[in-house]
C-alpha atoms as a PDB file:
ATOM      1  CA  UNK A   1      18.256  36.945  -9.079  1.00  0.00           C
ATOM      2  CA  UNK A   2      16.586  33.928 -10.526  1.00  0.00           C
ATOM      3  CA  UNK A   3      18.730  30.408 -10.946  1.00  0.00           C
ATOM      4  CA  UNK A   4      17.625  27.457 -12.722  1.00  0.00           C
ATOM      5  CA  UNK A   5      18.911  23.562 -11.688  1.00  0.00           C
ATOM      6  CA  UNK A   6      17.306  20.203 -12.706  1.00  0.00           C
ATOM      7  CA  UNK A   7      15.563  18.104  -9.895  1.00  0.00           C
ATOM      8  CA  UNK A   8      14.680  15.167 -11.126  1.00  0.00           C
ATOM      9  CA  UNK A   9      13.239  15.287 -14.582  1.00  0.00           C
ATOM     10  CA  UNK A  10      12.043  18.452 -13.570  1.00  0.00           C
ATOM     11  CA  UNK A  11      13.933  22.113 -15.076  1.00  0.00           C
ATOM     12  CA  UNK A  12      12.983  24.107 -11.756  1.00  0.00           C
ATOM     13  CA  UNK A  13      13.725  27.969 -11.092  1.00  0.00           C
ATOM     14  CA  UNK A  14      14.526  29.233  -7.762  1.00  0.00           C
ATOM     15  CA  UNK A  15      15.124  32.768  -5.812  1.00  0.00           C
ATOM     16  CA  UNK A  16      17.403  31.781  -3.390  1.00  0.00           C
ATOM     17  CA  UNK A  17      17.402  34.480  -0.705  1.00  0.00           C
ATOM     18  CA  UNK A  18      18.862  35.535   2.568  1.00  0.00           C
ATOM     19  CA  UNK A  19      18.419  33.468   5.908  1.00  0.00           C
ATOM     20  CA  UNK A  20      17.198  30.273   3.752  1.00  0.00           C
ATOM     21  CA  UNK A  21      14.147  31.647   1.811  1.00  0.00           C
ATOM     22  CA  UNK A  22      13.593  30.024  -1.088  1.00  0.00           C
ATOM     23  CA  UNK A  23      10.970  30.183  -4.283  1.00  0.00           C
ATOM     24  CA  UNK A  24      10.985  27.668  -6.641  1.00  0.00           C
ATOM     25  CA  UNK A  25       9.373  27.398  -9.448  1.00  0.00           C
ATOM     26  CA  UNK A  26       8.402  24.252 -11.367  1.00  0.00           C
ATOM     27  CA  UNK A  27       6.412  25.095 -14.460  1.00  0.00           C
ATOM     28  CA  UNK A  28       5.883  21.364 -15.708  1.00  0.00           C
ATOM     29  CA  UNK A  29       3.871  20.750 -12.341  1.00  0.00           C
ATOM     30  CA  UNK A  30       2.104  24.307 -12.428  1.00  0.00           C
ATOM     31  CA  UNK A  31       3.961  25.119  -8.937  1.00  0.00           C
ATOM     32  CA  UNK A  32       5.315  26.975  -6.445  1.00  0.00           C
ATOM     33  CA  UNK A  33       6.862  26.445  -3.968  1.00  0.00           C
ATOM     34  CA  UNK A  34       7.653  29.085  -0.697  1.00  0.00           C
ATOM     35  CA  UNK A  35      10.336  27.563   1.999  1.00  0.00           C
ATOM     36  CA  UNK A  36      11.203  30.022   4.399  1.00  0.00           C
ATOM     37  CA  UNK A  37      13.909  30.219   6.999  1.00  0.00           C
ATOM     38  CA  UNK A  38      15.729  31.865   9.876  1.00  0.00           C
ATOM     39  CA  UNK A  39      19.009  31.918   9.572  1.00  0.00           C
ATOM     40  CA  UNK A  40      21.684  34.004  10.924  1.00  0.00           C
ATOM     41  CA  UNK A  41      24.398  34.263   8.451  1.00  0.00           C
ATOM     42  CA  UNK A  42      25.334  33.438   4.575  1.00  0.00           C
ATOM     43  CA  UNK A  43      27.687  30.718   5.553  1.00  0.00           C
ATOM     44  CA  UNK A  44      24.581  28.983   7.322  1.00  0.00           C
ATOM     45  CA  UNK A  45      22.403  29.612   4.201  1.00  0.00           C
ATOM     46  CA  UNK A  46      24.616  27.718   1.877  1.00  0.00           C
ATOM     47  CA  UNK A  47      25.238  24.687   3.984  1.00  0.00           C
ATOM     48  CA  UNK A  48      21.524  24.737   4.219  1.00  0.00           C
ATOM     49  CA  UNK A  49      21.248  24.562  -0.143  1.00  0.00           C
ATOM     50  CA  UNK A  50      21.583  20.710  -0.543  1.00  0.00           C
ATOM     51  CA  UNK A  51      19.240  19.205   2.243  1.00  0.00           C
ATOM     52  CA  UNK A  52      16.637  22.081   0.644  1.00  0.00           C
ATOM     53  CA  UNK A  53      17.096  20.678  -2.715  1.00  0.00           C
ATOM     54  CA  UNK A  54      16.923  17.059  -1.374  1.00  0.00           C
ATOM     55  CA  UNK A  55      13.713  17.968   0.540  1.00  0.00           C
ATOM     56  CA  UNK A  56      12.350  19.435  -2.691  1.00  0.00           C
ATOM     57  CA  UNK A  57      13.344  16.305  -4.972  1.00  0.00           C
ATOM     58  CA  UNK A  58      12.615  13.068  -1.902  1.00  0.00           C
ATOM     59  CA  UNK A  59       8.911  14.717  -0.689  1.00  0.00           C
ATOM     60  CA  UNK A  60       7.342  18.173  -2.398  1.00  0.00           C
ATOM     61  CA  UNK A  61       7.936  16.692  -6.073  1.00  0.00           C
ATOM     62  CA  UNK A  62       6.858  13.884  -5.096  1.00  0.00           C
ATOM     63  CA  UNK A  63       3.532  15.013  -3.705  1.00  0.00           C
ATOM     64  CA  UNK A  64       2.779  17.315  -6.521  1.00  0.00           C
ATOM     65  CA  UNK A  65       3.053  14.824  -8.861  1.00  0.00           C
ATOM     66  CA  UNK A  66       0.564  12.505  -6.788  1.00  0.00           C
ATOM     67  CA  UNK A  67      -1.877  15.420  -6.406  1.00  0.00           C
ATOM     68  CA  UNK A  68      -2.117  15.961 -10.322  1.00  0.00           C
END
């Protein structure tokens, strides 16, 4: 299943899937973005959701955008 959230100014899309694996998509920067994970259980994948997010917003967005 495919979610969308803003980060940023940015409208991204994300697959958010078992264990912490995560595709994001962020059109307006012509990426994507694979994170990948190893966890055990559900209740440690969504505890894991915000620092991802926060990752993606503080340092991948903002290397993208340098690298255009």
């Amino acid at each position: 299943m495919w979610w969308n959230k803003p980060v940023g100014s940015y409208k991204v899309y994300f697959a958010w899937g078992f264990g912490g694996q995560y595709i994001f998509i962020i059109p307006e920067l012509n990426a994507t973005v694979v994170l990948t994970g190893e966890l055990e259980n559900a209740t440690q994948s969504r505890s894991y959701k915000e620092p991802v997010f926060a990752l993606l917003e503080e340092e991948i967005i903002p290397y993208l955008q340098s690298s255009k």
